[in-house]
N, C-alpha and C. Protein backbone atom coordinates (compact mmCIF):
# COMPACT_ATOMS: atom_id res chain seq x y z
N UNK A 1 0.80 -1.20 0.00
CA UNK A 1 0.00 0.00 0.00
C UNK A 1 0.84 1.26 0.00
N UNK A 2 1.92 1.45 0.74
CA UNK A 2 3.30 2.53 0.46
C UNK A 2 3.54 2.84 -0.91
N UNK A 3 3.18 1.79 -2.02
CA UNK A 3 3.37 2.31 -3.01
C UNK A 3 2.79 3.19 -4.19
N UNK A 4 1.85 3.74 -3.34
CA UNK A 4 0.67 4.48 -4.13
C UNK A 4 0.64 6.21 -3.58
N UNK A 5 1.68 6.10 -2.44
CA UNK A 5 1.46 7.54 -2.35
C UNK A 5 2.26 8.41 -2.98
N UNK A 6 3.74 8.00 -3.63
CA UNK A 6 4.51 8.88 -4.66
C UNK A 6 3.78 9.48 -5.98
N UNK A 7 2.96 7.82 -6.44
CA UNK A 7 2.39 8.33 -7.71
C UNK A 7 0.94 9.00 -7.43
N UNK A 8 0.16 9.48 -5.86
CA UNK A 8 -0.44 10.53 -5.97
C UNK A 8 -0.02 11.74 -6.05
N UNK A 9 1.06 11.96 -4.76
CA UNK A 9 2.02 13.04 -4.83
C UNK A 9 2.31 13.66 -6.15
N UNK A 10 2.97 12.74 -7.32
CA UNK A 10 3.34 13.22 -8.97
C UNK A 10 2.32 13.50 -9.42
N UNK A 11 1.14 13.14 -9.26
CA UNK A 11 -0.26 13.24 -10.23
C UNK A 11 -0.67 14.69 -9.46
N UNK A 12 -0.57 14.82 -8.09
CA UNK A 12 -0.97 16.82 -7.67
C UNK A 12 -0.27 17.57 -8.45
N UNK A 13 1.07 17.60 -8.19
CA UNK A 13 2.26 18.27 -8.85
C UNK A 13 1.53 18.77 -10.40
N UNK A 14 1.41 17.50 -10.70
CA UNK A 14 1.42 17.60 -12.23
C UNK A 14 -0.20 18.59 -12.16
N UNK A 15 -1.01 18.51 -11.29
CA UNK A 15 -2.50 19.32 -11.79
C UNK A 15 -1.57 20.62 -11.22
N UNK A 16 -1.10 20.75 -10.34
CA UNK A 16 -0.94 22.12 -9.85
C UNK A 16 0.06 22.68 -10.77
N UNK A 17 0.91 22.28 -11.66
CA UNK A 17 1.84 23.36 -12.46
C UNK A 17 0.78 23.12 -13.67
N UNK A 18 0.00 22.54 -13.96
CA UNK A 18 -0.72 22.69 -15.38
C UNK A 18 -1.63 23.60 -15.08
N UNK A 19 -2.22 23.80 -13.56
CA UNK A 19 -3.26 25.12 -13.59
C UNK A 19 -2.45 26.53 -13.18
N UNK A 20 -1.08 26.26 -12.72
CA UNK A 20 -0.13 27.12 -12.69
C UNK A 20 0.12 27.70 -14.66
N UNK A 21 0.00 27.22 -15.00
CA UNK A 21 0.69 27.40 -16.77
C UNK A 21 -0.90 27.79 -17.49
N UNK A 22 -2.00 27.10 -17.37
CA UNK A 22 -3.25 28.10 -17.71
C UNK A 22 -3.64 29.63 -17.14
N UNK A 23 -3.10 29.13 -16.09
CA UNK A 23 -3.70 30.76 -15.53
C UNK A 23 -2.68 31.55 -15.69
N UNK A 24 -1.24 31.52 -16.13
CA UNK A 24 -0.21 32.46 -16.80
C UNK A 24 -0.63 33.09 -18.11
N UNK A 25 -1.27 31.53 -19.01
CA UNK A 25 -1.91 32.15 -20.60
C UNK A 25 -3.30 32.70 -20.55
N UNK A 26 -4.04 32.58 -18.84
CA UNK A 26 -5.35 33.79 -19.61
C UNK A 26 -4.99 35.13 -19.16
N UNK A 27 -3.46 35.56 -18.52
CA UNK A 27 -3.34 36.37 -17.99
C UNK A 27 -2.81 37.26 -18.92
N UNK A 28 -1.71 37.04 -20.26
CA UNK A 28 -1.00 37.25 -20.85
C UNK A 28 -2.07 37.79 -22.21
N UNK A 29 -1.89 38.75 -22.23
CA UNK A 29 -3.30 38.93 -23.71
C UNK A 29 -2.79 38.66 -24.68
N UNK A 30 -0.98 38.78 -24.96
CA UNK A 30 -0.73 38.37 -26.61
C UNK A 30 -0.95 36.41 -26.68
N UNK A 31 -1.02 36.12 -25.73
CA UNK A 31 -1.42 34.90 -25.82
C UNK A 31 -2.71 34.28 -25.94
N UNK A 32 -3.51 35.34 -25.09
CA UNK A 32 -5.22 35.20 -25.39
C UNK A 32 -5.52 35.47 -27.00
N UNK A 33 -4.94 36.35 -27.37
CA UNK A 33 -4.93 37.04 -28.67
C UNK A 33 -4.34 36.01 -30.07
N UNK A 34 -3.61 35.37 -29.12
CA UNK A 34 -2.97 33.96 -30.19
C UNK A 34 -4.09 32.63 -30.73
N UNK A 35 -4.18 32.48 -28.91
CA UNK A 35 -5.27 31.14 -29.44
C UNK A 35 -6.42 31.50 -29.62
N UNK A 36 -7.12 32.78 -29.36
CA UNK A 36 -8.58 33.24 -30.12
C UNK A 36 -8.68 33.51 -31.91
N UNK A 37 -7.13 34.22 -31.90
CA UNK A 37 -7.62 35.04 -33.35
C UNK A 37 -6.38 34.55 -33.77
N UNK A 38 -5.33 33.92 -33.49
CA UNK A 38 -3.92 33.56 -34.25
C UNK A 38 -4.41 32.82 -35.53
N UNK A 39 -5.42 31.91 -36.02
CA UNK A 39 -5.21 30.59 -36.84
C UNK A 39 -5.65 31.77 -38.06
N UNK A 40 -6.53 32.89 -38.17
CA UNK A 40 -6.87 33.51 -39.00
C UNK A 40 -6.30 34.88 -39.42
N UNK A 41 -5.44 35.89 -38.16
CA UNK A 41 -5.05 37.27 -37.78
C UNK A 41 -3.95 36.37 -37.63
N UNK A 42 -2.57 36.93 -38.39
CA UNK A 42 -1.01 36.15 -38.06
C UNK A 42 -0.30 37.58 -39.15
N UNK A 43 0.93 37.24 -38.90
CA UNK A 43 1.84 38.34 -39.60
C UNK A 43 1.67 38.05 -41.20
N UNK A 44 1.36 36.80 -41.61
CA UNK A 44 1.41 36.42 -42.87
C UNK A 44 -0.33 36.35 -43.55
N UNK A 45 -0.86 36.10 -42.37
CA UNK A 45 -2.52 36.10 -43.55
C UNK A 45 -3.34 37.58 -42.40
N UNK A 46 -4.53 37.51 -42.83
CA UNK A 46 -4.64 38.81 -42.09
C UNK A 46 -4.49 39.95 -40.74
N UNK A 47 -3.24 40.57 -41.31
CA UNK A 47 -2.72 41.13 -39.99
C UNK A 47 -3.35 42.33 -39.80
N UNK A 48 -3.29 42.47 -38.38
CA UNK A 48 -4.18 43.63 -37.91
C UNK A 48 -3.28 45.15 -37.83
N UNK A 49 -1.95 45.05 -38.28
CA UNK A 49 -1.20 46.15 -38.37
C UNK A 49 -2.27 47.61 -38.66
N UNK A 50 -2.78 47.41 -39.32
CA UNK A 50 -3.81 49.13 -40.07
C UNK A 50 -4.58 49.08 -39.26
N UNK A 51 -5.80 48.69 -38.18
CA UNK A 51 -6.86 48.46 -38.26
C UNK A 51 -6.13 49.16 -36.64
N UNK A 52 -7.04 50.39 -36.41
CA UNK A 52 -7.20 51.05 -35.54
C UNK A 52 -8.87 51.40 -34.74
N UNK A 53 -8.96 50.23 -33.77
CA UNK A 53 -10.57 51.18 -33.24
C UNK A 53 -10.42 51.09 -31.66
N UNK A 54 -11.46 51.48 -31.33
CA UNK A 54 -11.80 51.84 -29.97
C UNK A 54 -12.40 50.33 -29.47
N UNK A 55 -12.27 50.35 -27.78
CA UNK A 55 -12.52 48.97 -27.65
C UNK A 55 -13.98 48.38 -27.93
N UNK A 56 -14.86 49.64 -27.54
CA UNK A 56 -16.11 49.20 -28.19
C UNK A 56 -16.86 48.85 -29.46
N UNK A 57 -15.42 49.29 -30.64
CA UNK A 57 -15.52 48.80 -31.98
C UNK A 57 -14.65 47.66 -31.81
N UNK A 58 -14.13 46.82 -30.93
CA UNK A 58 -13.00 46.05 -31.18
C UNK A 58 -14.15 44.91 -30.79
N UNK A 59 -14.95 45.13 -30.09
CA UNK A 59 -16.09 44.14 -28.89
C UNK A 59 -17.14 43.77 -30.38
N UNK A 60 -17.00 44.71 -31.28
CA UNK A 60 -18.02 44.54 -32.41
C UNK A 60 -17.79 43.37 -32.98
N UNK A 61 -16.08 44.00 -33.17
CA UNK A 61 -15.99 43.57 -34.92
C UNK A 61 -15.39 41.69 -33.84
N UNK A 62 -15.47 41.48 -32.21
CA UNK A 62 -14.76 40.28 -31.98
C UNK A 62 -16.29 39.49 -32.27
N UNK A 63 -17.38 39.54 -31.83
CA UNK A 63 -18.70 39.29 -31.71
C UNK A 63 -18.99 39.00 -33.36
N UNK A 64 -18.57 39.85 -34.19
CA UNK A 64 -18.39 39.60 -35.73
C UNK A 64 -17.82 38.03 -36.06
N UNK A 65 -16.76 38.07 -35.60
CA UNK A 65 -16.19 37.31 -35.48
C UNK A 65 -16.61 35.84 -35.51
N UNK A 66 -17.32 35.50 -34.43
CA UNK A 66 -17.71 34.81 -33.71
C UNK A 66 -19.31 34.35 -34.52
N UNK A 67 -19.47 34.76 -35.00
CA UNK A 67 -20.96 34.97 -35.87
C UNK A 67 -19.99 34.38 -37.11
N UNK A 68 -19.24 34.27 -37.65
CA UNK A 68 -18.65 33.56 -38.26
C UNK A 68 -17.86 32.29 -38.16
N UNK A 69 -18.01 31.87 -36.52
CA UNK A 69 -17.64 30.85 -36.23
C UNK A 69 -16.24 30.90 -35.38
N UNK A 70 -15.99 31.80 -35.10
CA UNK A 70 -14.59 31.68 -34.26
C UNK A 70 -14.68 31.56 -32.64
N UNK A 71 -13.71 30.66 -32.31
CA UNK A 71 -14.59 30.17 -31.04
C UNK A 71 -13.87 31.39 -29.86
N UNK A 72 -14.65 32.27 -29.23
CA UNK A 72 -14.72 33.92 -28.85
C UNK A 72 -14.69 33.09 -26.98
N UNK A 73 -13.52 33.66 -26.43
CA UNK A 73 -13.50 33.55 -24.92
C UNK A 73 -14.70 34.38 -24.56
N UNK A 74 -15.08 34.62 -23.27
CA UNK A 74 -16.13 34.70 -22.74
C UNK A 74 -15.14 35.01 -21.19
N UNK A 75 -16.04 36.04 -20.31
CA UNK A 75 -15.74 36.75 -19.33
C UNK A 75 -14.72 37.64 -19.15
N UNK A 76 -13.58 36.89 -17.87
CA UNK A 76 -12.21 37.94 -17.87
C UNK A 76 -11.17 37.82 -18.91
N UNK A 77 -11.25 36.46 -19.51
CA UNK A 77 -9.93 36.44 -20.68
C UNK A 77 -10.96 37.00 -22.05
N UNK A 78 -12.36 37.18 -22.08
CA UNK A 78 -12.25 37.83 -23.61
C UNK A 78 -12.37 39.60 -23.17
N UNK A 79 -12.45 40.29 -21.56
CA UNK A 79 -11.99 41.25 -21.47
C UNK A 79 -9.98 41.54 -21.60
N UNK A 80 -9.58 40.86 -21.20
CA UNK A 80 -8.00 40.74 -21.50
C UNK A 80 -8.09 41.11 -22.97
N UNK A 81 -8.69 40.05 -23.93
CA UNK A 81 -8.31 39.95 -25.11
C UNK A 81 -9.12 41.30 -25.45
N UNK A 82 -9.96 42.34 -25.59
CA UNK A 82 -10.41 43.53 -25.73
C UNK A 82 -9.96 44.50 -24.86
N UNK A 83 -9.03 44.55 -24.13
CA UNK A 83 -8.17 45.60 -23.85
C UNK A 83 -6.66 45.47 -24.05
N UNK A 84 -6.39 44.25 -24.47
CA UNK A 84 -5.10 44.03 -25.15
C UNK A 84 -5.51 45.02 -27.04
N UNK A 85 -6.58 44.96 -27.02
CA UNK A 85 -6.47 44.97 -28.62
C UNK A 85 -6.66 46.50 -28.80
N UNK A 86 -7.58 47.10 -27.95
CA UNK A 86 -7.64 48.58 -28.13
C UNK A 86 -6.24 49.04 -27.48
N UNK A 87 -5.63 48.20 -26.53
CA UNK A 87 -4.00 49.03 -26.41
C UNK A 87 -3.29 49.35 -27.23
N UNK A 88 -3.23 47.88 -28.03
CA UNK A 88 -1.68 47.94 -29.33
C UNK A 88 -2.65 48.34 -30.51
N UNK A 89 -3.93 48.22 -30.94
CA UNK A 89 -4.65 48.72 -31.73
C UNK A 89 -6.02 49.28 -31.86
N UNK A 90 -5.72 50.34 -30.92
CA UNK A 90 -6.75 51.42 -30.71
C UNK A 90 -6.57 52.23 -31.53
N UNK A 91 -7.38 53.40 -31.94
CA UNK A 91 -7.07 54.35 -32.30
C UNK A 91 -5.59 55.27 -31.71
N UNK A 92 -5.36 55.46 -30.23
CA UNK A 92 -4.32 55.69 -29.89
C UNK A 92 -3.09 54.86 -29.22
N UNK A 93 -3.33 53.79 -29.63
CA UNK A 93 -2.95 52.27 -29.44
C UNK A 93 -1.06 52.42 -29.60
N UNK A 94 -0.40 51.26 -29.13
CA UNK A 94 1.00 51.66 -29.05
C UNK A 94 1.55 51.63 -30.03
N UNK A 95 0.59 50.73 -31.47
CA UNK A 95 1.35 50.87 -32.40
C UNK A 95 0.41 51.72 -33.66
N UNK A 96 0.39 52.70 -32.83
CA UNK A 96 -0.60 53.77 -33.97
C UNK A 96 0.46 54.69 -34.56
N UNK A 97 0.15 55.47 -35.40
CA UNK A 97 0.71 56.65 -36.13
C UNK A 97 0.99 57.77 -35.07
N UNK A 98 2.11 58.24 -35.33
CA UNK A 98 2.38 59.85 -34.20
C UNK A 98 1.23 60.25 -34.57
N UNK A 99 0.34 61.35 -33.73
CA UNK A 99 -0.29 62.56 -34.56
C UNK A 99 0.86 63.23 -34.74
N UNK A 100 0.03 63.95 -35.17
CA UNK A 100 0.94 65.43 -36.44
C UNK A 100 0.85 66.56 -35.57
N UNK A 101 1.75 67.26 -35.80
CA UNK A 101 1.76 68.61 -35.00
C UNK A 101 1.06 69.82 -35.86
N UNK A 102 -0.04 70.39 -35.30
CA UNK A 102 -0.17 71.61 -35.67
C UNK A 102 0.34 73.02 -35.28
């Protein structure tokens, strides 16, 4: 009977760093942003480089999305993934255009 408590011991371990390693990727938005929209939005097929909106156009066009079949997180990771997206591609997003000086 001694020999059954190592391989419970390994079997916790193993749940506790695998819910250790999920809850790192719903925390991380370029990662939420990977496995929601990566297989279709990638550097090589449609990249979101141009596409500047506000998060409440970003909540549209993800719901768009999703009406087309893309399978759309739900609660705090598809808020992650809609404030990751109006950050780096908001209208004033990190990778927007300077404005211009008048």
């Amino acid at each position: 009977m001694r020999g059954w408590r190592p391989v419970v011991l390994i079997v916790l371990c193993m749940a506790v760093v695998g819910a250790a390693g999920r809850a790192r990727a719903d925390d991380d938005p370029s990662q939420v942003f990977k496995e929601t929209c990566g297989a279709c939005h990638n550097a090589e097929t449609r990249p979101l480089d141009a596409v500047r909106l506000s998060r409440e156009k970003w909540k549209e066009a993800v719901e768009r999305m999703e009406g087309l079949g893309a399978d759309v997180p739900s609660g705090k990771k598809l808020s992650t993934l809609l404030d990751w997206l109006a950050k780096t591609h908001g209208p004033t997003g990190e990778g927007a255009a300077p404005a211009e000086k008048k």
